[in-house]
N, C-alpha and C. Protein backbone atom coordinates (compact mmCIF):
# COMPACT_ATOMS: atom_id res chain seq x y z
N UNK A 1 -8.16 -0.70 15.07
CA UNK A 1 -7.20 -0.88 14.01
C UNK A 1 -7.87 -1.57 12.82
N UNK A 2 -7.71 -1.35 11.50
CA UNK A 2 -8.15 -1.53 10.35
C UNK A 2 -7.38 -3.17 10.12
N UNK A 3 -8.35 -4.04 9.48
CA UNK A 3 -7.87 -5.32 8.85
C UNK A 3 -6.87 -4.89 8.10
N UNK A 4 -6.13 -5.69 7.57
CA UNK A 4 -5.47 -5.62 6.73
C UNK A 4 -5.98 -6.76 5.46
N UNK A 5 -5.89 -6.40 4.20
CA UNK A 5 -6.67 -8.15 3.06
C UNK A 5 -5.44 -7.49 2.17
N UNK A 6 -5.21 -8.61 1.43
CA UNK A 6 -4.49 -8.44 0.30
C UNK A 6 -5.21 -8.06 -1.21
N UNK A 7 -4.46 -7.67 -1.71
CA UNK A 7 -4.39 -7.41 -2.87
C UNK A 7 -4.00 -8.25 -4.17
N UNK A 8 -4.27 -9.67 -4.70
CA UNK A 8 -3.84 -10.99 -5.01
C UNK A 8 -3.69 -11.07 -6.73
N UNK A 9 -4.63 -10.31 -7.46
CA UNK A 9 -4.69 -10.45 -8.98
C UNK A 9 -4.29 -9.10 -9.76
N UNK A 10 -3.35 -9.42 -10.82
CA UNK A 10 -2.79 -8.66 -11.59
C UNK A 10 -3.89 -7.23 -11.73
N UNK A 11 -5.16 -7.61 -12.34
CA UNK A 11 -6.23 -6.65 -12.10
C UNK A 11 -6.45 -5.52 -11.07
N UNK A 12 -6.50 -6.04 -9.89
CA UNK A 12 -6.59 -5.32 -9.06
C UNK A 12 -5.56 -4.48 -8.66
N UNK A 13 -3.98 -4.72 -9.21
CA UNK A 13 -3.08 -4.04 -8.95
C UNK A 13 -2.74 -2.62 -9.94
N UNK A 14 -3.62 -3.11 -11.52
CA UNK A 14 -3.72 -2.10 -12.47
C UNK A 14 -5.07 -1.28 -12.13
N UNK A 15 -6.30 -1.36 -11.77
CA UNK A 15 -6.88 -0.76 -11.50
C UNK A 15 -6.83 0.77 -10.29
N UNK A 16 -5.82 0.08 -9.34
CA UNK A 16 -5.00 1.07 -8.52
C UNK A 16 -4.20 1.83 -9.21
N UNK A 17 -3.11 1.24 -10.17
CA UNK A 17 -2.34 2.29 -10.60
C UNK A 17 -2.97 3.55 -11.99
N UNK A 18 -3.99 3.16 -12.31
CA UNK A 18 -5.17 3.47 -13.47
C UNK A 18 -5.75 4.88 -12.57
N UNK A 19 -5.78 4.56 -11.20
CA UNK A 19 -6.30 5.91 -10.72
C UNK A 19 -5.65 6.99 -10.31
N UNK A 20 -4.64 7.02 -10.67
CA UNK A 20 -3.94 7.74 -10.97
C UNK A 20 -3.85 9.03 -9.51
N UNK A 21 -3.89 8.22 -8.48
CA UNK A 21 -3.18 8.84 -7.30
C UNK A 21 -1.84 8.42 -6.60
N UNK A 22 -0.79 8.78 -6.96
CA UNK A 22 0.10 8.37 -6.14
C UNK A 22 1.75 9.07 -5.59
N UNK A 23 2.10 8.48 -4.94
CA UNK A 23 3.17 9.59 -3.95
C UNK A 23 4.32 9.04 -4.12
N UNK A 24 5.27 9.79 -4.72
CA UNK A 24 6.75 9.23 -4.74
C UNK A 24 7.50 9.42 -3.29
N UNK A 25 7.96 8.93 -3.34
CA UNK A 25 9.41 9.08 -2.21
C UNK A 25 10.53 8.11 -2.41
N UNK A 26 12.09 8.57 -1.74
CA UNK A 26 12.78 7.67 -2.22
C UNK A 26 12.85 6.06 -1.74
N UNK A 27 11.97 5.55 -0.62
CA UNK A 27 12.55 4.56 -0.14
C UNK A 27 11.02 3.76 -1.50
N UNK A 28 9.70 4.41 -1.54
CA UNK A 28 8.55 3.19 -1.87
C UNK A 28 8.28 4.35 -2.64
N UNK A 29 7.39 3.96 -3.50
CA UNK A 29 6.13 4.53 -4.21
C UNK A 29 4.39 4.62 -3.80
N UNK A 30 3.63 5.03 -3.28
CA UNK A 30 2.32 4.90 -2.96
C UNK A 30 1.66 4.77 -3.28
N UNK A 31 0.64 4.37 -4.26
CA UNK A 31 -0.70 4.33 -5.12
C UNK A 31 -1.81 3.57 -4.44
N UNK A 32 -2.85 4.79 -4.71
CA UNK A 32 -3.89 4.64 -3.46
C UNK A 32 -5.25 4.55 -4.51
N UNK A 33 -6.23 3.95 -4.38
CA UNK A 33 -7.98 4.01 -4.80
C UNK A 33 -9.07 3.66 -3.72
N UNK A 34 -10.15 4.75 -4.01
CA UNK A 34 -11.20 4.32 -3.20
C UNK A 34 -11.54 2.99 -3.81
N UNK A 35 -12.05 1.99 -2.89
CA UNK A 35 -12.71 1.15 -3.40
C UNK A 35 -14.09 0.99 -4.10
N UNK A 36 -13.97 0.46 -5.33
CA UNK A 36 -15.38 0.54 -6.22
C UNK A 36 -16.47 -0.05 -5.18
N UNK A 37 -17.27 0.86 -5.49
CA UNK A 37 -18.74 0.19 -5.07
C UNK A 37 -19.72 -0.28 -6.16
N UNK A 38 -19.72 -0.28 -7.23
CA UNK A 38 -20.27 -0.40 -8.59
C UNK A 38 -20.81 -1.84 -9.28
N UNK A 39 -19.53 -2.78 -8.19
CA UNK A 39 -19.53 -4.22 -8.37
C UNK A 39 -19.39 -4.66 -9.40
N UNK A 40 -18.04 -3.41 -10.11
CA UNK A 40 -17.16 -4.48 -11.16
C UNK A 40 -16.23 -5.68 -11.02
N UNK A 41 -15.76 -5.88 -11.50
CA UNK A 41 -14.86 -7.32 -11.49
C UNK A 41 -13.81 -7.02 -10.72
N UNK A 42 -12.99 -5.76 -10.94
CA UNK A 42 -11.69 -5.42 -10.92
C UNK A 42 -12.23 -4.94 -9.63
N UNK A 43 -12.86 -4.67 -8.79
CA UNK A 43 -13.31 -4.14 -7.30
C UNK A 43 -13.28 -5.53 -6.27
N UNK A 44 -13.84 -6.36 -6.32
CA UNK A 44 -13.32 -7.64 -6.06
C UNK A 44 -13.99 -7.27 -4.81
N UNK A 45 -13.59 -8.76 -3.93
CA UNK A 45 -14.54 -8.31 -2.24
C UNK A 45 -14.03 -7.03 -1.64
N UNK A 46 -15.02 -6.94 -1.36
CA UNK A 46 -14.78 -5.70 0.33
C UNK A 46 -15.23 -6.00 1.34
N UNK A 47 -14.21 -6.91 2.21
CA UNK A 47 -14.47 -7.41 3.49
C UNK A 47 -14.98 -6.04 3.96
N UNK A 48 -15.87 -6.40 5.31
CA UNK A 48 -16.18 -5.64 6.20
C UNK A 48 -15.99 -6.34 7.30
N UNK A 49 -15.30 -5.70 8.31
CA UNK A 49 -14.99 -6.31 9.55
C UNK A 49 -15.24 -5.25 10.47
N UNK A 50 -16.09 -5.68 11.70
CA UNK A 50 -16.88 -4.54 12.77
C UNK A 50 -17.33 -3.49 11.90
N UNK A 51 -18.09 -3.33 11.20
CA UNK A 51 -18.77 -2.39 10.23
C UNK A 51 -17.69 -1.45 9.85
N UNK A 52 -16.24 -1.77 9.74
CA UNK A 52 -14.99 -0.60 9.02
C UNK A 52 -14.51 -1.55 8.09
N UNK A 53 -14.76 -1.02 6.63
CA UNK A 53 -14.04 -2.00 5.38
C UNK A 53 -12.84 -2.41 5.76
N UNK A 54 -12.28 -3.34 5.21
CA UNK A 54 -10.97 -3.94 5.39
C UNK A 54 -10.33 -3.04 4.38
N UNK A 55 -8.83 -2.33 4.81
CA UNK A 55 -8.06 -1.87 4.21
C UNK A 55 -7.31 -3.16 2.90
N UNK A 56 -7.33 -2.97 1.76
CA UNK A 56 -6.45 -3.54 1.02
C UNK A 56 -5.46 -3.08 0.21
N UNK A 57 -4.88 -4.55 0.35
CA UNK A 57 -3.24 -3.49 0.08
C UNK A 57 -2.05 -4.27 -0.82
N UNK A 58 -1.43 -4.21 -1.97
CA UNK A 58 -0.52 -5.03 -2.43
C UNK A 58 0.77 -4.68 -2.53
N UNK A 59 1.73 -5.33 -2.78
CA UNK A 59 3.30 -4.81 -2.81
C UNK A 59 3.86 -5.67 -3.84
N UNK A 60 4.55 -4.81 -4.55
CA UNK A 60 5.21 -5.57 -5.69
C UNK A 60 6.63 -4.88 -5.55
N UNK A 61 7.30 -5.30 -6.49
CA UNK A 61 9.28 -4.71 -7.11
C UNK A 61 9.54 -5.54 -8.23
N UNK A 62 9.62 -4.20 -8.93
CA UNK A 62 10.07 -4.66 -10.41
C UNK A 62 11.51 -5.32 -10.29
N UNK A 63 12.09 -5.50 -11.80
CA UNK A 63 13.74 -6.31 -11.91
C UNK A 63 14.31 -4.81 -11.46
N UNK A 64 13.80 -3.86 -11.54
CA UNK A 64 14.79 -2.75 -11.07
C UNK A 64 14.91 -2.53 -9.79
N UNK A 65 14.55 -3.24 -9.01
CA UNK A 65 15.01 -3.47 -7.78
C UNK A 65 16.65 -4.36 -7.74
N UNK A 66 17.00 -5.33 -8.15
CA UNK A 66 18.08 -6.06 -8.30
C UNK A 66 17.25 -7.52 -8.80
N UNK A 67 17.85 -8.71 -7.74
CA UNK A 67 17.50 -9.90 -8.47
C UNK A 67 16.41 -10.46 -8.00
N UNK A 68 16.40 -11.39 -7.57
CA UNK A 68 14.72 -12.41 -6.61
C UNK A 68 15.32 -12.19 -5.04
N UNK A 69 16.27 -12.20 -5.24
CA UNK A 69 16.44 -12.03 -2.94
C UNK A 69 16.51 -10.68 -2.67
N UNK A 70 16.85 -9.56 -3.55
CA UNK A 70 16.29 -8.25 -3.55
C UNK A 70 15.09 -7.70 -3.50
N UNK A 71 14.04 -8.70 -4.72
CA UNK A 71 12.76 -7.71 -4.78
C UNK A 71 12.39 -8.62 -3.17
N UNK A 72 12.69 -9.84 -3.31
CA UNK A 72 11.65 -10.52 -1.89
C UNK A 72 11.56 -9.53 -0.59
N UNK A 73 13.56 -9.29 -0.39
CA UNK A 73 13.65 -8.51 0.86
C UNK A 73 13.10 -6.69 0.78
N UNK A 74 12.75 -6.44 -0.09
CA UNK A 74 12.35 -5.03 -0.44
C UNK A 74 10.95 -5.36 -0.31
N UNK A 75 9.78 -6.31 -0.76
CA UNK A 75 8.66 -6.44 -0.46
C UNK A 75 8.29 -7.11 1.20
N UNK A 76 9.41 -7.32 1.54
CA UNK A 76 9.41 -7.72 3.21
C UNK A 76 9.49 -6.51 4.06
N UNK A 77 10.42 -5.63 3.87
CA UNK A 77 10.60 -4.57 4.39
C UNK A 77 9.25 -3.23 4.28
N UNK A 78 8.82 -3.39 2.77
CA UNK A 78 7.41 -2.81 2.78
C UNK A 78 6.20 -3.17 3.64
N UNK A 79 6.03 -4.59 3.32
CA UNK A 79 5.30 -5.15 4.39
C UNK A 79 5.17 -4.89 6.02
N UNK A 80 6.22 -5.00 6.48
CA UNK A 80 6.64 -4.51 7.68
C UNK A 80 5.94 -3.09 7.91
N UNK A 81 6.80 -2.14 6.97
CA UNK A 81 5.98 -0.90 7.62
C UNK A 81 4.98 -0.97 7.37
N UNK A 82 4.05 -1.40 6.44
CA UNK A 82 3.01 -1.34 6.16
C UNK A 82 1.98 -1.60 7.62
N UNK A 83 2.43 -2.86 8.02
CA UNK A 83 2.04 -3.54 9.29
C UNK A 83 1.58 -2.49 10.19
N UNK A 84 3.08 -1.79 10.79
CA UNK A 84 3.08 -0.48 11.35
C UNK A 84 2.44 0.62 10.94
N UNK A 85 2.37 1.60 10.08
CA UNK A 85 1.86 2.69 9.49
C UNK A 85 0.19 2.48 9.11
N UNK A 86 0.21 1.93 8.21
CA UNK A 86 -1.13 1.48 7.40
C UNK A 86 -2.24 0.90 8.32
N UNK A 87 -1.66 -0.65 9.22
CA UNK A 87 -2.83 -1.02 10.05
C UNK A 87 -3.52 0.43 11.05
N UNK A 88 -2.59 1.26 11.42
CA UNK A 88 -2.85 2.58 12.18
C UNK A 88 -3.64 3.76 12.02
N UNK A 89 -3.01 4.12 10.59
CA UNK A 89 -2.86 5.39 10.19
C UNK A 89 -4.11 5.24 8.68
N UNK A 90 -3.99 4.22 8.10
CA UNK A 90 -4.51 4.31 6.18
C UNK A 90 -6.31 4.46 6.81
N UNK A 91 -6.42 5.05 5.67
CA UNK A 91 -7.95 5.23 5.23
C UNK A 91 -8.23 3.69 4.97
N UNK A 92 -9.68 3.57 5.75
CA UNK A 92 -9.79 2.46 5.62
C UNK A 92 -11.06 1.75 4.14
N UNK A 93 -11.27 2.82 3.59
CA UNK A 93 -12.37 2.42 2.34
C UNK A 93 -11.60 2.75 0.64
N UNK A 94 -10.27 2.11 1.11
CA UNK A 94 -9.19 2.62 -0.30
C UNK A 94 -8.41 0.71 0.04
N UNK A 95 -7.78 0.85 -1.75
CA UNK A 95 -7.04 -0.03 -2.20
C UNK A 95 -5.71 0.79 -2.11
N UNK A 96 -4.31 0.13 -1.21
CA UNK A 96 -3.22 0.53 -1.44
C UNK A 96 -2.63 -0.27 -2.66
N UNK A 97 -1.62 0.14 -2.90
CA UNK A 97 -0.46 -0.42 -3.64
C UNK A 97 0.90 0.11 -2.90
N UNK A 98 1.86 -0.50 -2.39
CA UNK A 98 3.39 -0.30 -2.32
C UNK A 98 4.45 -0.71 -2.65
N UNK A 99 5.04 0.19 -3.86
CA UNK A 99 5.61 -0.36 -4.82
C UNK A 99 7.43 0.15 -4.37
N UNK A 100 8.35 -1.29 -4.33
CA UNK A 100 9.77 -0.60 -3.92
C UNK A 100 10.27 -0.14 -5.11
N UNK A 101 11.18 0.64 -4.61
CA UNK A 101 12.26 1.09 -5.51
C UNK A 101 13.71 1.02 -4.94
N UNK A 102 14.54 1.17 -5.42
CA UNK A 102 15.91 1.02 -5.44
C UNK A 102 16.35 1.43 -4.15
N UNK A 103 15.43 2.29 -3.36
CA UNK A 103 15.68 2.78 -1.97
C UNK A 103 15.52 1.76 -1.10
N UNK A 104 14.74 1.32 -1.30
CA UNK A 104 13.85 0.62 0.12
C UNK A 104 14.55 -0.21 0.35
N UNK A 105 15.56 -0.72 -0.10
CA UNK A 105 16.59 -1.88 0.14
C UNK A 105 17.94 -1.15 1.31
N UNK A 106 18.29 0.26 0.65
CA UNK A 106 19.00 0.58 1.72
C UNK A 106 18.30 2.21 2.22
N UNK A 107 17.39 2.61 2.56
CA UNK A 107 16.81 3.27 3.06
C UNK A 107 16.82 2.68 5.03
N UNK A 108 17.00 3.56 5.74
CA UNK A 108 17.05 3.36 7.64
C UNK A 108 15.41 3.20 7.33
N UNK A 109 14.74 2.13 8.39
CA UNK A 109 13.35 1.94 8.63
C UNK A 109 12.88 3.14 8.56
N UNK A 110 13.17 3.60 9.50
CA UNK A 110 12.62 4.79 10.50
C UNK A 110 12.48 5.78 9.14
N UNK A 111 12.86 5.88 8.37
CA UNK A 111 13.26 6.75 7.14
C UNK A 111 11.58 6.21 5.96
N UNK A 112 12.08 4.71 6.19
CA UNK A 112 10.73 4.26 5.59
C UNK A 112 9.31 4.60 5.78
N UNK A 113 9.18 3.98 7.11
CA UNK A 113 8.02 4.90 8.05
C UNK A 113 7.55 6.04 7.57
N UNK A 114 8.39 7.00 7.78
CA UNK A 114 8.38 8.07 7.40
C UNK A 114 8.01 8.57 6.14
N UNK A 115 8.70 7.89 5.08
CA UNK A 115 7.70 8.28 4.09
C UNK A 115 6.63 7.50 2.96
N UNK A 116 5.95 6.35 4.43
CA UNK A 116 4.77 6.01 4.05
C UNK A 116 3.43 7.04 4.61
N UNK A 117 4.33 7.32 5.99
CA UNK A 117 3.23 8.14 6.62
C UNK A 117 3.01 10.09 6.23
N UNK A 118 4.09 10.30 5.09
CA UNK A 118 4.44 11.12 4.33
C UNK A 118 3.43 10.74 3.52
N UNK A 119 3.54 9.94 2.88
CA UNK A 119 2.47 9.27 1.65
C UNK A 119 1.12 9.62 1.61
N UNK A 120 0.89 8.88 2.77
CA UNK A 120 -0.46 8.63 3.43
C UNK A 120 -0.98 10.58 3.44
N UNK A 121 -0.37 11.16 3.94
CA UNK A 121 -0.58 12.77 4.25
C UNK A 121 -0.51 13.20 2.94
N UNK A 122 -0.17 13.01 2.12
CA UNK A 122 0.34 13.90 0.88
C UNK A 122 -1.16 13.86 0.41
N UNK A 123 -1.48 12.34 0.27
CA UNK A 123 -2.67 11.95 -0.26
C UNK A 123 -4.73 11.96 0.29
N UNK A 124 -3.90 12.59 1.78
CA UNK A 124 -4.96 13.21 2.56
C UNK A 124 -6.05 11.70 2.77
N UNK A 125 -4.82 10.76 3.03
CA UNK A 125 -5.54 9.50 3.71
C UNK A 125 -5.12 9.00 4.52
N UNK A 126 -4.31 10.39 5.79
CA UNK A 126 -3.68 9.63 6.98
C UNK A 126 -4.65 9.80 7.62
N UNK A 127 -5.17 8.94 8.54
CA UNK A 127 -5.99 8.96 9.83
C UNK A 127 -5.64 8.91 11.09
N UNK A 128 -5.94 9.22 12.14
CA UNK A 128 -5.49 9.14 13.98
C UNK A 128 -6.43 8.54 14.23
N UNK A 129 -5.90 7.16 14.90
CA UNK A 129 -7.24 6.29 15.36
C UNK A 129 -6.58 6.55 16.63
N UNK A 130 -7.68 5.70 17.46
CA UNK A 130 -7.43 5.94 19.27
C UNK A 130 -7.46 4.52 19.68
C-alpha cells in the first residue's frame, strides 16, 4: 500500500490544478500531476518509502460548498475515501488534489467511492496492488 503525504502549500495545490488533468463527478472533483522531478520549488519533497514514492494528496471546498461545518465535513468525507480508494488503488508517482462539491455532502459513500475510483480510471491512474 502506497504512503499517503499531504499536500500543505497554496503552491502545490495550483501547480496540480495548472496541469490540467482532471475528472468531474457529482460527489468530488479529481485533479491529478505527475510529480516534478526537475527540483522546482512548487514540486516540493518526494518522500520515498520502500523504494515506491509517497502518493500526495490535498483536499480543499470552496464557500460553495455551504459554511465552515460544511466544507470541514465534506473534506472529512473526502478524506475518508481517499484513505480507502487512493491508499489502494492511486498511482503512486502523481500529486492528487480532491476537491468537494455540493455533492459530497449528500452523496451515499459507496456512491463516493465510486466515483473516486471512476476518477482514478478515467485518468488511467487506477492501479491493482496485491
Amino acid at each position: 500500500m502506497a504512503q499517503l503525504a499531504r499536500l500543505k502549500r497554496r503552491q502545490e495545490f495550483l501547480a496540480v490544478a495548472a496541469s490540467g488533468r482532471k475528472f468531474v463527478a457529482p460527489g468530488l472533483i479529481l485533479q491529478a500531476r505527475r510529480h516534478s522531478t526537475d527540483g522546482s520549488p512548487s514540486a516540493g519533497p518526494v518522500d520515498s518509502v520502500g523504494g515506491e514514492a509517497a502518493l500526495r494528496i490535498g483536499f480543499t471546498a470552496s464557500r460553495k460548498v455551504g459554511n465552515a461545518v460544511a466544507r470541514n465535513r465534506a473534506r472529512r468525507r473526502l478524506k475518508a475515501a481517499s484513505e480507502t480508494i487512493m491508499r489502494a488503488h492511486a498511482a503512486s508517482d502523481h500529486d492528487y488534489v480532491l476537491v468537494a462539491r455540493a455533492g459530497t455532502l449528500t452523496r451515499a459513500y459507496g456512491d463516493l467511492l465510486a466515483d473516486l475510483s471512476a476518477g482514478l480510471r478515467q485518468l488511467k491512474l487506477y492501479r491493482t496492488r496485491h
